[in-house]
C-alpha atoms as a PDB file:
ATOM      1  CA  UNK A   1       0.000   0.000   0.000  1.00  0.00           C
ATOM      2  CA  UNK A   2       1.040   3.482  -0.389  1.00  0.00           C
ATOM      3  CA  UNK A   3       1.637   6.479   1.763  1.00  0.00           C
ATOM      4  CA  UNK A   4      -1.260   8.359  -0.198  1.00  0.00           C
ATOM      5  CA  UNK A   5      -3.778   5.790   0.026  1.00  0.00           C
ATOM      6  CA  UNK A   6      -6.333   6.006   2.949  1.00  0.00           C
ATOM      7  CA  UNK A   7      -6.556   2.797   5.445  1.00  0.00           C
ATOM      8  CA  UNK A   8      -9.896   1.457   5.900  1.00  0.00           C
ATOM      9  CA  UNK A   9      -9.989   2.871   9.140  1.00  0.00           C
ATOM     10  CA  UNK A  10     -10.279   6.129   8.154  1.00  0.00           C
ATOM     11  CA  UNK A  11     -13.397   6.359   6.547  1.00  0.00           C
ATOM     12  CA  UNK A  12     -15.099   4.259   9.039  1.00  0.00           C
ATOM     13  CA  UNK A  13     -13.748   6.859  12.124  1.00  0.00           C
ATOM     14  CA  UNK A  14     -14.771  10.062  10.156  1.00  0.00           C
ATOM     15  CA  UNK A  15     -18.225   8.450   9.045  1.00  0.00           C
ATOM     16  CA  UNK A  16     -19.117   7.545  12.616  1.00  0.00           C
ATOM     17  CA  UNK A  17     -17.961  11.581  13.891  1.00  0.00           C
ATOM     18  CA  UNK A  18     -19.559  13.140  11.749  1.00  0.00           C
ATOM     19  CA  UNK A  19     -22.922  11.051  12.058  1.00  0.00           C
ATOM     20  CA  UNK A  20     -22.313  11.455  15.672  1.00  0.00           C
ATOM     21  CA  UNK A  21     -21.803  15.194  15.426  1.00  0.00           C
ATOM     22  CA  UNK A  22     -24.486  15.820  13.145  1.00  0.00           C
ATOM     23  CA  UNK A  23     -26.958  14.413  15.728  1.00  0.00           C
ATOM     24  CA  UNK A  24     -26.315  15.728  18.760  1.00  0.00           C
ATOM     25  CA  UNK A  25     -25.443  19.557  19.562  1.00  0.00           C
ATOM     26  CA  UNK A  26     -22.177  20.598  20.701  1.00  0.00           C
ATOM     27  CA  UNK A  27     -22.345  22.517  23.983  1.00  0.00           C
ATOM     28  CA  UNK A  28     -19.778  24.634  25.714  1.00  0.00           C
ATOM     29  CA  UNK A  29     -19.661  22.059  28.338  1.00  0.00           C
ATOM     30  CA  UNK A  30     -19.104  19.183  25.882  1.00  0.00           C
ATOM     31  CA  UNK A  31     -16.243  21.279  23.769  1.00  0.00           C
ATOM     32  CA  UNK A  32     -14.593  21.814  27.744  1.00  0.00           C
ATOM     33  CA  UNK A  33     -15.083  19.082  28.847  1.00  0.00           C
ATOM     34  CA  UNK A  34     -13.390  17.348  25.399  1.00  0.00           C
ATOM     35  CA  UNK A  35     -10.679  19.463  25.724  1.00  0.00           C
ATOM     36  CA  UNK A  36      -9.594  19.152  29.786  1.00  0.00           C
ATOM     37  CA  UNK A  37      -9.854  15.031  28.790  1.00  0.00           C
ATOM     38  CA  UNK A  38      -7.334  16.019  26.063  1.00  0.00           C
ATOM     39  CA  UNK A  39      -5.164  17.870  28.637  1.00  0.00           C
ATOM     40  CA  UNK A  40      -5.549  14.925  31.126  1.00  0.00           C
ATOM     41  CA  UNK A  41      -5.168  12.181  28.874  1.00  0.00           C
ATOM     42  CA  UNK A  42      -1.712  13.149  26.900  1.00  0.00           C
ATOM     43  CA  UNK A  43       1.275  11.478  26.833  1.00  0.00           C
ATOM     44  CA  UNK A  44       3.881  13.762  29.236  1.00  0.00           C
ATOM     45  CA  UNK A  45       6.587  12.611  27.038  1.00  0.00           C
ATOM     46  CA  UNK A  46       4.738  13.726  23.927  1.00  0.00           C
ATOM     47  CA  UNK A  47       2.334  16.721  24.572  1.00  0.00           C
ATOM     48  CA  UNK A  48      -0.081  18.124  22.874  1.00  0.00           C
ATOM     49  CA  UNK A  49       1.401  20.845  19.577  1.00  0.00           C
ATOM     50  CA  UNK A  50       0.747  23.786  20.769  1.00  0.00           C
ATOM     51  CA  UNK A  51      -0.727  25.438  17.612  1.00  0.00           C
ATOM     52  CA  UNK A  52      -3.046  22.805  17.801  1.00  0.00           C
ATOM     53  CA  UNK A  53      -4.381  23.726  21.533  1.00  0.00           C
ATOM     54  CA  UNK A  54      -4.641  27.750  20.477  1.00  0.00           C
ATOM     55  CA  UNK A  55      -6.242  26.346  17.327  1.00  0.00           C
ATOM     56  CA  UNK A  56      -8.775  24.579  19.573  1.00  0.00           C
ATOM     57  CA  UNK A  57      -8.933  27.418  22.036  1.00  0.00           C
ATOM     58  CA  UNK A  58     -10.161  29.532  18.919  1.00  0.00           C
ATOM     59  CA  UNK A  59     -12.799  27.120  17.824  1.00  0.00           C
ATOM     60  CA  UNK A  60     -13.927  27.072  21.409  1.00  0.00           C
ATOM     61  CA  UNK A  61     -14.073  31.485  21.244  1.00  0.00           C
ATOM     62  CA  UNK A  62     -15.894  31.269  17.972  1.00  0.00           C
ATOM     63  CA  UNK A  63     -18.259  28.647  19.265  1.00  0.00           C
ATOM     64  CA  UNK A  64     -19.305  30.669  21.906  1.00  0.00           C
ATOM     65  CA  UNK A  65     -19.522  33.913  20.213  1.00  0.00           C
ATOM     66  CA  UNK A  66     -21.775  31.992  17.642  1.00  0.00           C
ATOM     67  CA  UNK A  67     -24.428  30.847  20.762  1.00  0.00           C
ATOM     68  CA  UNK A  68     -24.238  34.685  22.038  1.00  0.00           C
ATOM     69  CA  UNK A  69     -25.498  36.103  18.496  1.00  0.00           C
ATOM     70  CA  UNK A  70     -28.011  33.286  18.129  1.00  0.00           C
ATOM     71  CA  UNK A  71     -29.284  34.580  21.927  1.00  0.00           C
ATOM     72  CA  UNK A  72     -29.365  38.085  20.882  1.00  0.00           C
ATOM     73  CA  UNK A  73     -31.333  37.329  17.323  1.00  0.00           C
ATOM     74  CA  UNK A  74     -33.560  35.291  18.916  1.00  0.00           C
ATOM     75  CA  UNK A  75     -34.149  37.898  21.361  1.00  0.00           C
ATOM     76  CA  UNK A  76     -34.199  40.814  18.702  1.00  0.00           C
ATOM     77  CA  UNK A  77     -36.922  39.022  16.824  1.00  0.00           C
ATOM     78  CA  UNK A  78     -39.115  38.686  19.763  1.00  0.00           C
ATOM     79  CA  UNK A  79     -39.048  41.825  20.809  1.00  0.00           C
ATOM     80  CA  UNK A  80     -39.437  42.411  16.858  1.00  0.00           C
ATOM     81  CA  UNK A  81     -42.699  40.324  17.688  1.00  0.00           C
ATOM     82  CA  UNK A  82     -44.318  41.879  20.193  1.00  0.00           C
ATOM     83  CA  UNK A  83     -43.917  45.530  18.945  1.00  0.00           C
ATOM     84  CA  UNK A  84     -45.556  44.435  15.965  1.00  0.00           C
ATOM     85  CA  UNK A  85     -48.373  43.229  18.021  1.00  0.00           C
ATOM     86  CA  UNK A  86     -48.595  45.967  19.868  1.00  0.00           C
ATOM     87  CA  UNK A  87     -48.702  48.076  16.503  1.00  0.00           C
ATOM     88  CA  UNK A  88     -51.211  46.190  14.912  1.00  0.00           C
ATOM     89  CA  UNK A  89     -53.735  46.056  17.759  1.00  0.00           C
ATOM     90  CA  UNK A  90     -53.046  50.217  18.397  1.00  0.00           C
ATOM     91  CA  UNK A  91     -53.911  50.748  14.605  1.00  0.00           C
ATOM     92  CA  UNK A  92     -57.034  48.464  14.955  1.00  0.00           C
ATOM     93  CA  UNK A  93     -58.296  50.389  17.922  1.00  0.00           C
ATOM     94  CA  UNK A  94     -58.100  53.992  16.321  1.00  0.00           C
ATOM     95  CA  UNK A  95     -59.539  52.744  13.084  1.00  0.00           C
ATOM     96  CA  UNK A  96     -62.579  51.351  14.734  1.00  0.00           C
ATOM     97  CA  UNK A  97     -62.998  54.163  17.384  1.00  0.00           C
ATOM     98  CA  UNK A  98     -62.888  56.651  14.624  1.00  0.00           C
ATOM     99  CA  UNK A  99     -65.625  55.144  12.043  1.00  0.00           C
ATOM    100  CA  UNK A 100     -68.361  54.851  14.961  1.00  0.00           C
ATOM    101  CA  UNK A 101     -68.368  57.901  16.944  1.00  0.00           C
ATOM    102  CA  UNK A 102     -71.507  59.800  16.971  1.00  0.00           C
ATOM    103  CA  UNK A 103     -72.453  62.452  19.542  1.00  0.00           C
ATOM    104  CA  UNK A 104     -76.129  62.531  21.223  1.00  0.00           C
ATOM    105  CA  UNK A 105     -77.808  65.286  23.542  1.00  0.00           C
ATOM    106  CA  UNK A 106     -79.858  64.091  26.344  1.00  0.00           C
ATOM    107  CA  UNK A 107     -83.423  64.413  26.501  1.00  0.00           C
ATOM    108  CA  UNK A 108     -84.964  66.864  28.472  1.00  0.00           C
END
């Protein structure tokens, strides 16, 4: 075999992460606690490139960032919501007051 060609491992491990990925969320907690079991789990003789823990780090920063927008949108649009609510039901008060007003004197 040669050094270009994939093993049949390969395609087995990346079809089973990515179906595995693709139905379940990724939390902050899960990305942590991934990455402390990392940390634990190295070999002291061999540790961990360190590009490759910024690189993580960065994923972890732009994961989070990601969930805060997603918050505020989702926030945003129902506050969005409710104004528009509020607008429509204001607009459908004043155009029904103003069509059946009609002024009477009492009898004497």
């Amino acid at each position: 075999m040669s050094p270009t060609q994939p093993t049949s491992s390969t395609p087995s491990t990346s079809t089973s992460s990515s179906a595995a990925t693709s139905t379940t969320p990724v939390t902050e907690d899960m990305f942590l606690q991934l990455l402390v079991a990392q940390l634990e789990n190295q070999d002291p003789t061999n540790p961990a490139d360190s590009t490759q823990f910024v690189t993580q780090l960065a994923q972890f920063q732009t994961m989070e960032q990601s969930m805060n927008q997603g918050q505020t949108l989702t926030s945003i649009l129902q506050n969005t919501t409710q104004m528009a609510t509020s607008l429509a039901t204001m607009a459908g008060a004043s155009s029904s007051t103003g069509s059946s007003t009609q002024a009477t004197t009492p009898a004497n």
